[in-house]
C-alpha atoms as a PDB file:
ATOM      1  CA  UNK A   1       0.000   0.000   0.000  1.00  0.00           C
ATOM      2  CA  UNK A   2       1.112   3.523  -0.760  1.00  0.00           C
ATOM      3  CA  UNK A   3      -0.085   6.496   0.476  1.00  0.00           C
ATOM      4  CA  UNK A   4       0.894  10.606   0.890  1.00  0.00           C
ATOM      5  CA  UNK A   5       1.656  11.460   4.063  1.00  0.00           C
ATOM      6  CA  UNK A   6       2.218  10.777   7.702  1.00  0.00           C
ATOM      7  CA  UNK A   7      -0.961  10.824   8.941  1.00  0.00           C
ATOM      8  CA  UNK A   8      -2.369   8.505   6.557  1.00  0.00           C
ATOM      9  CA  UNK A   9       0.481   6.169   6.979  1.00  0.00           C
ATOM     10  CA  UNK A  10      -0.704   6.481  10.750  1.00  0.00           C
ATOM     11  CA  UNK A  11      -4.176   5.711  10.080  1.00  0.00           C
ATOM     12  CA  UNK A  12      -3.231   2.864   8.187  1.00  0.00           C
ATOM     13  CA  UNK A  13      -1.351   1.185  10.562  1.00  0.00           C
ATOM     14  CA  UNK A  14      -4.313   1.406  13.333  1.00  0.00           C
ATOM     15  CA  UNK A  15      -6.180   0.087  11.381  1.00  0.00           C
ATOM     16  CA  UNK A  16      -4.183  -3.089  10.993  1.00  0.00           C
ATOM     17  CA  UNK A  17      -2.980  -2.669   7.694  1.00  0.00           C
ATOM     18  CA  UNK A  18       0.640  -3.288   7.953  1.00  0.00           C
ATOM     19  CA  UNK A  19       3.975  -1.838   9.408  1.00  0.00           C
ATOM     20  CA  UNK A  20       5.226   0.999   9.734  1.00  0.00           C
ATOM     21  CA  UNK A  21       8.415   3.388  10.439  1.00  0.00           C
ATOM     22  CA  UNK A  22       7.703   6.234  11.845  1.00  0.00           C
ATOM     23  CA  UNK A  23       9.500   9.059  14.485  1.00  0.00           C
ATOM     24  CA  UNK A  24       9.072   8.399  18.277  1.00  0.00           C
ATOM     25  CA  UNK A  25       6.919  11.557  18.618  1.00  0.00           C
ATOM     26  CA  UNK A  26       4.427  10.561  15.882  1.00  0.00           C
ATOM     27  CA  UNK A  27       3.541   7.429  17.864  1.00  0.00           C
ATOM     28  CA  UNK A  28       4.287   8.056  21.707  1.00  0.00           C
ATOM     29  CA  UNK A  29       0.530   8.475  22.314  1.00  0.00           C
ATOM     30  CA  UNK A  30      -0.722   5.526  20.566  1.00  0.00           C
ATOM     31  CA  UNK A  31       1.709   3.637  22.261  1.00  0.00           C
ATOM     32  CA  UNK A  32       1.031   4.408  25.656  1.00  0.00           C
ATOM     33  CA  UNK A  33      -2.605   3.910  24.588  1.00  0.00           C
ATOM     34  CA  UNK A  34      -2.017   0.670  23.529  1.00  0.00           C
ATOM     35  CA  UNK A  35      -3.569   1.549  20.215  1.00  0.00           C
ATOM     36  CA  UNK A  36      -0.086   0.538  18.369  1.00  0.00           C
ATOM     37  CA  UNK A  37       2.595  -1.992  19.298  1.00  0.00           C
ATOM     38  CA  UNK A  38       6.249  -1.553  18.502  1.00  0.00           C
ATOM     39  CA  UNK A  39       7.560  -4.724  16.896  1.00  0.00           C
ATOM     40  CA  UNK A  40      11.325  -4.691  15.841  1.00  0.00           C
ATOM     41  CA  UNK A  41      12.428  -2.249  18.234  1.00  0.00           C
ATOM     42  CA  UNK A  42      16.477  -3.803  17.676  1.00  0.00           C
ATOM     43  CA  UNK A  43      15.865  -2.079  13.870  1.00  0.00           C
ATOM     44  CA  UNK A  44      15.814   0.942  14.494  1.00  0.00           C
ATOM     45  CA  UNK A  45      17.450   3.287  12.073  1.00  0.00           C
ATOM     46  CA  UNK A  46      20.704   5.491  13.157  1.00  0.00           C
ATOM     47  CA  UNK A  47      19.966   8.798  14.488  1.00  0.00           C
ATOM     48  CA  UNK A  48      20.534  11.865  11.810  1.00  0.00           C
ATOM     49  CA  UNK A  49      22.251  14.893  13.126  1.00  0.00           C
ATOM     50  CA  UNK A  50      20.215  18.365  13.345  1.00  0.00           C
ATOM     51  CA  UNK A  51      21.411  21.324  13.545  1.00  0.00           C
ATOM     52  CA  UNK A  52      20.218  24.915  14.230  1.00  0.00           C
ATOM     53  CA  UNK A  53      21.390  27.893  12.408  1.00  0.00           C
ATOM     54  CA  UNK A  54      20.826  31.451  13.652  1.00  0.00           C
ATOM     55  CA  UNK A  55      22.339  34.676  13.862  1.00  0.00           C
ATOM     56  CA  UNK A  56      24.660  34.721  16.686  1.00  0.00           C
ATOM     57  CA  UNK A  57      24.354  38.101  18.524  1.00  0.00           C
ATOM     58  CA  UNK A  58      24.699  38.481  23.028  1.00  0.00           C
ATOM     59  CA  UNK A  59      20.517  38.692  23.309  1.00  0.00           C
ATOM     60  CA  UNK A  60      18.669  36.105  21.790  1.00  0.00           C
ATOM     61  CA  UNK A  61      15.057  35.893  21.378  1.00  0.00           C
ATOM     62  CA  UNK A  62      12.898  34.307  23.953  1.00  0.00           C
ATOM     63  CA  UNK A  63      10.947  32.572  21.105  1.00  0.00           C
ATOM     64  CA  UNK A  64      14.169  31.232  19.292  1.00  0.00           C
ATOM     65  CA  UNK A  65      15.794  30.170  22.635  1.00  0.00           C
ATOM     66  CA  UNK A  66      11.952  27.986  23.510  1.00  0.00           C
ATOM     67  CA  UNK A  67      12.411  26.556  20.243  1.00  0.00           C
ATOM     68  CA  UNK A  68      16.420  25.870  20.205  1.00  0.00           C
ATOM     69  CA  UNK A  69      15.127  24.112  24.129  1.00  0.00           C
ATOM     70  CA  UNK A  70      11.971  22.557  22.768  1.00  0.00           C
ATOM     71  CA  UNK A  71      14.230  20.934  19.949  1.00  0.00           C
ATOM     72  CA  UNK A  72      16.742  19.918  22.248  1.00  0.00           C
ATOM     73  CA  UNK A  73      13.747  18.012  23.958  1.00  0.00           C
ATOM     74  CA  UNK A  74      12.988  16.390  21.612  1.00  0.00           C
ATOM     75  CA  UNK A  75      15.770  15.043  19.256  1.00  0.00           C
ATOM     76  CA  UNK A  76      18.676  15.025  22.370  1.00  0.00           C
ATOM     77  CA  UNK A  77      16.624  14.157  25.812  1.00  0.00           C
ATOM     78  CA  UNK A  78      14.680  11.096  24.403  1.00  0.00           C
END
């Protein structure tokens, strides 16, 4: 099956049709749910590197500092 898009790969797989690869943060919920089941877990794929580019200057923006934290959350403190 093909389809466009994360969210219809999503609903695909709870509805039972097939497997899927998809980031941890896509699926958390349905996980803890109990809506999806990780199978393969020793397959996952190696982590790709982000980085984040901005301006360097002494002040930096309250919103780009939340999002350079928020980011950090979520690729770094998993």
């Amino acid at each position: 099956m093909t389809v466009t898009g994360t969210e219809s790969y999503l609903d695909s797989v709870r509805l039972g049709i097939g497997l899927a690869q998809f980031p941890w943060f896509h699926v958390e919920k349905d996980l803890a749910a109990g809506n999806l089941v990780e199978i393969l877990s020793g397959t996952r794929p190696p982590s790709e590197p982000v980085s984040v580019v901005f301006t360097q200057n002494r002040f930096l923006s309250p919103r780009v500092r939340a999002f350079i934290e928020w980011l950090t959350k979520v690729f770094v403190d998993q």
